[in-house]
PDB file of N, CA and C in Angstrom:
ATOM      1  N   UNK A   1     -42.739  -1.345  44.881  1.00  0.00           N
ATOM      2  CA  UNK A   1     -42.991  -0.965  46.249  1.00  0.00           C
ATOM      3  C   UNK A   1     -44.225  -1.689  46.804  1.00  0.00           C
ATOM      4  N   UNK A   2     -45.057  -1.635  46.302  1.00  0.00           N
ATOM      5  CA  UNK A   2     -46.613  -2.343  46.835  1.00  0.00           C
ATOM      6  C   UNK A   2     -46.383  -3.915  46.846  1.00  0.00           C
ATOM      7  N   UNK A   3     -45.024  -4.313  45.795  1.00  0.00           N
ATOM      8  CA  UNK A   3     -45.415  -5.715  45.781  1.00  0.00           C
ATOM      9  C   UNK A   3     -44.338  -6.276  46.843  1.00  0.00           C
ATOM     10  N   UNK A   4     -43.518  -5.468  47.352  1.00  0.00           N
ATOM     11  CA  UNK A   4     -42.705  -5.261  48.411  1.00  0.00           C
ATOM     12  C   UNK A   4     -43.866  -5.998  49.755  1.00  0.00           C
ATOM     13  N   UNK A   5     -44.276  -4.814  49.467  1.00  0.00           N
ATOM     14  CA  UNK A   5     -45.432  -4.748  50.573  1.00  0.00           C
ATOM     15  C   UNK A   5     -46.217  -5.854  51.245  1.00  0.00           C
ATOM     16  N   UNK A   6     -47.025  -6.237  49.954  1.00  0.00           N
ATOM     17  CA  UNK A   6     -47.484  -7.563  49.623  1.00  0.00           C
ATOM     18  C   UNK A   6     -47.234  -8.861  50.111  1.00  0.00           C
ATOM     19  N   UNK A   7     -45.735  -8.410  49.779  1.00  0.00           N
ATOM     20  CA  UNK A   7     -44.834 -10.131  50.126  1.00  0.00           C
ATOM     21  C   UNK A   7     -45.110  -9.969  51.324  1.00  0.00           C
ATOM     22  N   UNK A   8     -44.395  -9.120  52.221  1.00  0.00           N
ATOM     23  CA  UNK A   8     -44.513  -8.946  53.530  1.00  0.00           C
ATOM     24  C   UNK A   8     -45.300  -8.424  54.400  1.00  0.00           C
ATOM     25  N   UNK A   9     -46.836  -8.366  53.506  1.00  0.00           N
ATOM     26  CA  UNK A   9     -47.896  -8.464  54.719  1.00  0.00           C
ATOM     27  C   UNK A   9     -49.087  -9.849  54.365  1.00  0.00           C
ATOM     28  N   UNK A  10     -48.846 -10.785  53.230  1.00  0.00           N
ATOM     29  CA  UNK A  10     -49.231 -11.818  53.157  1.00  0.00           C
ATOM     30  C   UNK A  10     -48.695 -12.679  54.507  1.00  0.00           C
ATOM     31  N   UNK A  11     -47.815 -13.405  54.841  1.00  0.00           N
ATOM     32  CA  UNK A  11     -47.916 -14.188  56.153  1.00  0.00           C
ATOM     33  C   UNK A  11     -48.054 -13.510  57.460  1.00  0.00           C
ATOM     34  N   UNK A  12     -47.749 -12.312  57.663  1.00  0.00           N
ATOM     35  CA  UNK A  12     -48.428 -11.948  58.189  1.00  0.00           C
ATOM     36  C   UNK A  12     -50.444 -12.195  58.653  1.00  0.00           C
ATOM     37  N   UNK A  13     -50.803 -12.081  57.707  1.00  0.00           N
ATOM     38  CA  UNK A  13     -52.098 -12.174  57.931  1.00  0.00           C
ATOM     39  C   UNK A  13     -52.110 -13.789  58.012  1.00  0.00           C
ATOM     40  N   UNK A  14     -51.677 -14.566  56.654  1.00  0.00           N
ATOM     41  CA  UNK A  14     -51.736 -16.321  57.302  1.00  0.00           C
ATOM     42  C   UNK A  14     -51.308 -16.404  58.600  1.00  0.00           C
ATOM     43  N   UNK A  15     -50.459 -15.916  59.114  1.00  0.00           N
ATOM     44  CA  UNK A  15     -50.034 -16.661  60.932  1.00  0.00           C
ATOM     45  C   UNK A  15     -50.983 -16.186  61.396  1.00  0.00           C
ATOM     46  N   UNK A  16     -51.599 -14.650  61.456  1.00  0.00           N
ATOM     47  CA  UNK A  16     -52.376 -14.128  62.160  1.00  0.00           C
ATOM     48  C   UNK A  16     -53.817 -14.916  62.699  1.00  0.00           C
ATOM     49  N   UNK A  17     -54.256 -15.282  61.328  1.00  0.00           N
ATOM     50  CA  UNK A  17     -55.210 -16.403  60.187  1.00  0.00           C
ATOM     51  C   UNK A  17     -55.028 -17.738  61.704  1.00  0.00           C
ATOM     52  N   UNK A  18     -54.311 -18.338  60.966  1.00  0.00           N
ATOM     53  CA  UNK A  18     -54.152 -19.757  61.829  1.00  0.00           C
ATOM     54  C   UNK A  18     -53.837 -19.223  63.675  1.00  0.00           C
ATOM     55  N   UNK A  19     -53.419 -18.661  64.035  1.00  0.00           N
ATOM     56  CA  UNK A  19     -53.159 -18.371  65.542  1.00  0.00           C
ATOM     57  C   UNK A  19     -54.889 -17.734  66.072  1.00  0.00           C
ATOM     58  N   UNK A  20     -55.761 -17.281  65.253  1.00  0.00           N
ATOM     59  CA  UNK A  20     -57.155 -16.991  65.731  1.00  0.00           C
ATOM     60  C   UNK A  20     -57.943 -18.094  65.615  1.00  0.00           C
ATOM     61  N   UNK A  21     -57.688 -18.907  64.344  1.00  0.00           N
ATOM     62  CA  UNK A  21     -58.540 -20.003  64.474  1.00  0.00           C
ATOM     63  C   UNK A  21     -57.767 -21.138  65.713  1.00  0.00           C
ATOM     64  N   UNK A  22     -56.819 -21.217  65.952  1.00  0.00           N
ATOM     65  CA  UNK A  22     -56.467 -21.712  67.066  1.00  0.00           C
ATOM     66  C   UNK A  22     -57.153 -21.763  68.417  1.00  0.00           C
ATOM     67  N   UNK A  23     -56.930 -20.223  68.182  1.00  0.00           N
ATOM     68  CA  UNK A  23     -58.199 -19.592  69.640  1.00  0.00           C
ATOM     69  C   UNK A  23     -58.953 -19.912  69.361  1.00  0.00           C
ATOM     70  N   UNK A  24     -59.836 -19.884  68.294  1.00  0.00           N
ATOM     71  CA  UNK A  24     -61.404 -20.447  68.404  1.00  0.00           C
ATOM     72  C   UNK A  24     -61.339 -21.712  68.337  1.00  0.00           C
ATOM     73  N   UNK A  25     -60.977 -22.560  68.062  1.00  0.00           N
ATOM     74  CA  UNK A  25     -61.020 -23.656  68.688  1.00  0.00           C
ATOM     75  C   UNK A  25     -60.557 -24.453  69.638  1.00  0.00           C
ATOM     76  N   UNK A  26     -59.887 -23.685  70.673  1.00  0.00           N
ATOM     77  CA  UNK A  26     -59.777 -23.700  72.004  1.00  0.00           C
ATOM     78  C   UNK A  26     -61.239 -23.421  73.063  1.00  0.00           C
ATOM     79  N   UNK A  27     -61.905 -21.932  72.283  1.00  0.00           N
ATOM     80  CA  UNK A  27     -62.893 -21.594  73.205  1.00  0.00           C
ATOM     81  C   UNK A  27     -63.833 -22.589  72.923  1.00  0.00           C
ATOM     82  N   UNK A  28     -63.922 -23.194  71.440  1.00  0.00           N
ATOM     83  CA  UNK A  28     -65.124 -24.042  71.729  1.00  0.00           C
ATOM     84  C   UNK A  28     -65.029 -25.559  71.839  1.00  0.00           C
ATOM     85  N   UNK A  29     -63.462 -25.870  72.299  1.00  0.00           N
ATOM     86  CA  UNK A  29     -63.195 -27.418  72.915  1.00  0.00           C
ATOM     87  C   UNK A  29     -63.575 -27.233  74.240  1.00  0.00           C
ATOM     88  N   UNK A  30     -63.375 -25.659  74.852  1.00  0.00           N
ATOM     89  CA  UNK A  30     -63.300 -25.955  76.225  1.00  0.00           C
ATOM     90  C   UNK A  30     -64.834 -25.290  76.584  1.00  0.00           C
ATOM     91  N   UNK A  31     -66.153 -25.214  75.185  1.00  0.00           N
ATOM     92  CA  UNK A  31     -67.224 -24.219  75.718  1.00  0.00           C
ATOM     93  C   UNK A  31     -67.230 -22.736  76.248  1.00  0.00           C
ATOM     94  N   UNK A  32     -65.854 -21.844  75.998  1.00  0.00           N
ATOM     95  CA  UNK A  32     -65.798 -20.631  76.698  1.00  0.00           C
ATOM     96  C   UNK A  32     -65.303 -20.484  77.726  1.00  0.00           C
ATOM     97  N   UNK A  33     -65.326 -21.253  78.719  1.00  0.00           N
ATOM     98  CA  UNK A  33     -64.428 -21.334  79.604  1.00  0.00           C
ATOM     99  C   UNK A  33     -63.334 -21.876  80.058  1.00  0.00           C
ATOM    100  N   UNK A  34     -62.319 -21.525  79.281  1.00  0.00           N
ATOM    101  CA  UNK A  34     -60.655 -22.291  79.493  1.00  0.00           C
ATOM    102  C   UNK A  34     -60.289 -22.158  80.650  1.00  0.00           C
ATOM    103  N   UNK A  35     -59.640 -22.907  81.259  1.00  0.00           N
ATOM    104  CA  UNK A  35     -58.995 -22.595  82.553  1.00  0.00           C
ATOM    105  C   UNK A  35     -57.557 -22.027  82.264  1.00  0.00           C
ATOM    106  N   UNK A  36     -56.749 -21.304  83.057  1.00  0.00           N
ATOM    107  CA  UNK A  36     -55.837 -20.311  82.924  1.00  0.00           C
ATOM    108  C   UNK A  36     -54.558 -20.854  81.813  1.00  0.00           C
ATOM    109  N   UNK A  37     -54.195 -22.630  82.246  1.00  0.00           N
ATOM    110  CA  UNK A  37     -53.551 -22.995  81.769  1.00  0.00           C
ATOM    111  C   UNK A  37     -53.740 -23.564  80.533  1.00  0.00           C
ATOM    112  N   UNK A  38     -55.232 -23.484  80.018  1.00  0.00           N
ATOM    113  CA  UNK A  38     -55.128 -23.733  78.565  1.00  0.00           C
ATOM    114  C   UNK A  38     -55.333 -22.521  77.621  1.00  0.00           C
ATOM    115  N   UNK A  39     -55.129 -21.721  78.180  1.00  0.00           N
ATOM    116  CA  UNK A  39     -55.356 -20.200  78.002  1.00  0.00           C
ATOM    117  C   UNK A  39     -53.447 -20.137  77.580  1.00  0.00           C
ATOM    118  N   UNK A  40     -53.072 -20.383  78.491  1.00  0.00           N
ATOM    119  CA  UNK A  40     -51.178 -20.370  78.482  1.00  0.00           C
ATOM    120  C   UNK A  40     -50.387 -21.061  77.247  1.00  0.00           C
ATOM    121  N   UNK A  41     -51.152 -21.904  77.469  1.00  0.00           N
ATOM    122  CA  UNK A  41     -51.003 -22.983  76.310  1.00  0.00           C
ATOM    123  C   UNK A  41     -51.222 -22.813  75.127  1.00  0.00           C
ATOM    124  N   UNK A  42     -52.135 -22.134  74.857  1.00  0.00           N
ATOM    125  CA  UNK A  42     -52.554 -21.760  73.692  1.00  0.00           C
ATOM    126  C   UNK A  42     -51.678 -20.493  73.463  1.00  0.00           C
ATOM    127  N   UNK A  43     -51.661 -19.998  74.269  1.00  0.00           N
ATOM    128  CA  UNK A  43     -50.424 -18.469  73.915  1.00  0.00           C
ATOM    129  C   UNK A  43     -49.380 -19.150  73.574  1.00  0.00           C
ATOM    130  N   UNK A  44     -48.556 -19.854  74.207  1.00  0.00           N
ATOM    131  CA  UNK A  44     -46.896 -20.272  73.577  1.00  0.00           C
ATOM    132  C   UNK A  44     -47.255 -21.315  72.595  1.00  0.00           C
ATOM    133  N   UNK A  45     -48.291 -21.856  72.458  1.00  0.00           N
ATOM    134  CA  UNK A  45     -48.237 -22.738  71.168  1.00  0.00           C
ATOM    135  C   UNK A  45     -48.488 -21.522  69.543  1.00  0.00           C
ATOM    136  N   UNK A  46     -49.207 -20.327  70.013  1.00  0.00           N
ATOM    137  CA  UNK A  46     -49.271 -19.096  69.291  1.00  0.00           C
ATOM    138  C   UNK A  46     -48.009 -18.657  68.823  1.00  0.00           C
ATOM    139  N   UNK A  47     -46.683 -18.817  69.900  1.00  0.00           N
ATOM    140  CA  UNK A  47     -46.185 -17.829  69.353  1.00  0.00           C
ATOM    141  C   UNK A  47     -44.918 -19.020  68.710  1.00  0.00           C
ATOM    142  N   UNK A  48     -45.117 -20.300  69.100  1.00  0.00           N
ATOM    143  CA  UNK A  48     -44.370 -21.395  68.415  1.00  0.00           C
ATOM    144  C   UNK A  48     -44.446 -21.140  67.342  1.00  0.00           C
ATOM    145  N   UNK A  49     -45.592 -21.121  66.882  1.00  0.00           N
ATOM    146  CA  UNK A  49     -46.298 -21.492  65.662  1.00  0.00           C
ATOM    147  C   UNK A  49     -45.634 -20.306  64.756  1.00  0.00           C
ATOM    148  N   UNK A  50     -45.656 -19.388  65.131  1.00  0.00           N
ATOM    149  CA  UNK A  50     -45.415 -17.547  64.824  1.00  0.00           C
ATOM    150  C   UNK A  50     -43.919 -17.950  64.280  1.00  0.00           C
ATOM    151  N   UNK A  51     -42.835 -18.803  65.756  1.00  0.00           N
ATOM    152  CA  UNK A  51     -41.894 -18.494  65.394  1.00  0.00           C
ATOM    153  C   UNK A  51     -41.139 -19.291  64.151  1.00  0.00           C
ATOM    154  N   UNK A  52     -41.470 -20.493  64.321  1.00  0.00           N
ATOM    155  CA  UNK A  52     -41.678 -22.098  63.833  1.00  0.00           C
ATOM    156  C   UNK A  52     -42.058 -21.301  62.042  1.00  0.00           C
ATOM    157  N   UNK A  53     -42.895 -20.513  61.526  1.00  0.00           N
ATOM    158  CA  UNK A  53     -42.864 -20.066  60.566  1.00  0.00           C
ATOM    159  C   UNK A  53     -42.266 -18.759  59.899  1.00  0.00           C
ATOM    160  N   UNK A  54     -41.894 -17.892  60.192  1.00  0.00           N
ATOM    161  CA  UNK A  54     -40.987 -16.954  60.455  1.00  0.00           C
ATOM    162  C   UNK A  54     -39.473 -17.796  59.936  1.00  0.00           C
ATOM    163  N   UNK A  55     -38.962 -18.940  60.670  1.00  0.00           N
ATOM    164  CA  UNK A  55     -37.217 -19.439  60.524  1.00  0.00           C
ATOM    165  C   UNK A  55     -37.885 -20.244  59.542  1.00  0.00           C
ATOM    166  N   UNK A  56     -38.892 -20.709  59.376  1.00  0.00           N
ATOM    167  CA  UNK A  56     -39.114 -21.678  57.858  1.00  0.00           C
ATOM    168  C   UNK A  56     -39.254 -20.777  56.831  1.00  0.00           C
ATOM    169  N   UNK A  57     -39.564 -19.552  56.818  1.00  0.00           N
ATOM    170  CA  UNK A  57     -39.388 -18.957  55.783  1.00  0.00           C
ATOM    171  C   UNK A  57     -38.535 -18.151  55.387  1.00  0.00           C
ATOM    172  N   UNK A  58     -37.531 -17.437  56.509  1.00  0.00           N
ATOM    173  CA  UNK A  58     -36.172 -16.969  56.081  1.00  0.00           C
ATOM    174  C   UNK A  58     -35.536 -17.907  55.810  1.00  0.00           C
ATOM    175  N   UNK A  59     -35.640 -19.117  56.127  1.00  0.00           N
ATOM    176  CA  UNK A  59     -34.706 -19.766  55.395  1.00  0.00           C
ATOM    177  C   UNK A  59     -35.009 -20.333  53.874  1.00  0.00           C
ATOM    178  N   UNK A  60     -35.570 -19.611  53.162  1.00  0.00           N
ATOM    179  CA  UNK A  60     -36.166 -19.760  51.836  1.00  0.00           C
ATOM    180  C   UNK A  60     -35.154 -18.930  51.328  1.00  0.00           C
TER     181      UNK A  60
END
């Protein structure tokens, strides 16, 4: 049961992992102040990324 668990809250935390450091290095390419659309950008490249790993790994 725990190792159940395990499996399936390990990438979890890696996507989580890589989609924050994303953000932070957005806020500090753009100094803190992104303008709306790199703000946007960074969201659907978030959830690319999310989905983009998710179908690479069911298909394991």
């Amino acid at each position: 049961m725990i190792h159940l668990t395990i499996t399936r809250l390990t990438p979890l935390l890696k996507q989580t992992a890589y989609v924050g450091l994303g953000f932070l290095v957005m806020l500090l390419i753009t100094g803190g102040r992104p303008s709306g659309s790199i703000v946007g950008l960074s969201v659907v490249s978030g959830i690319a990324f999310v989905v983009w790993d998710e179908n690479k790994r069911s298909m394991k």
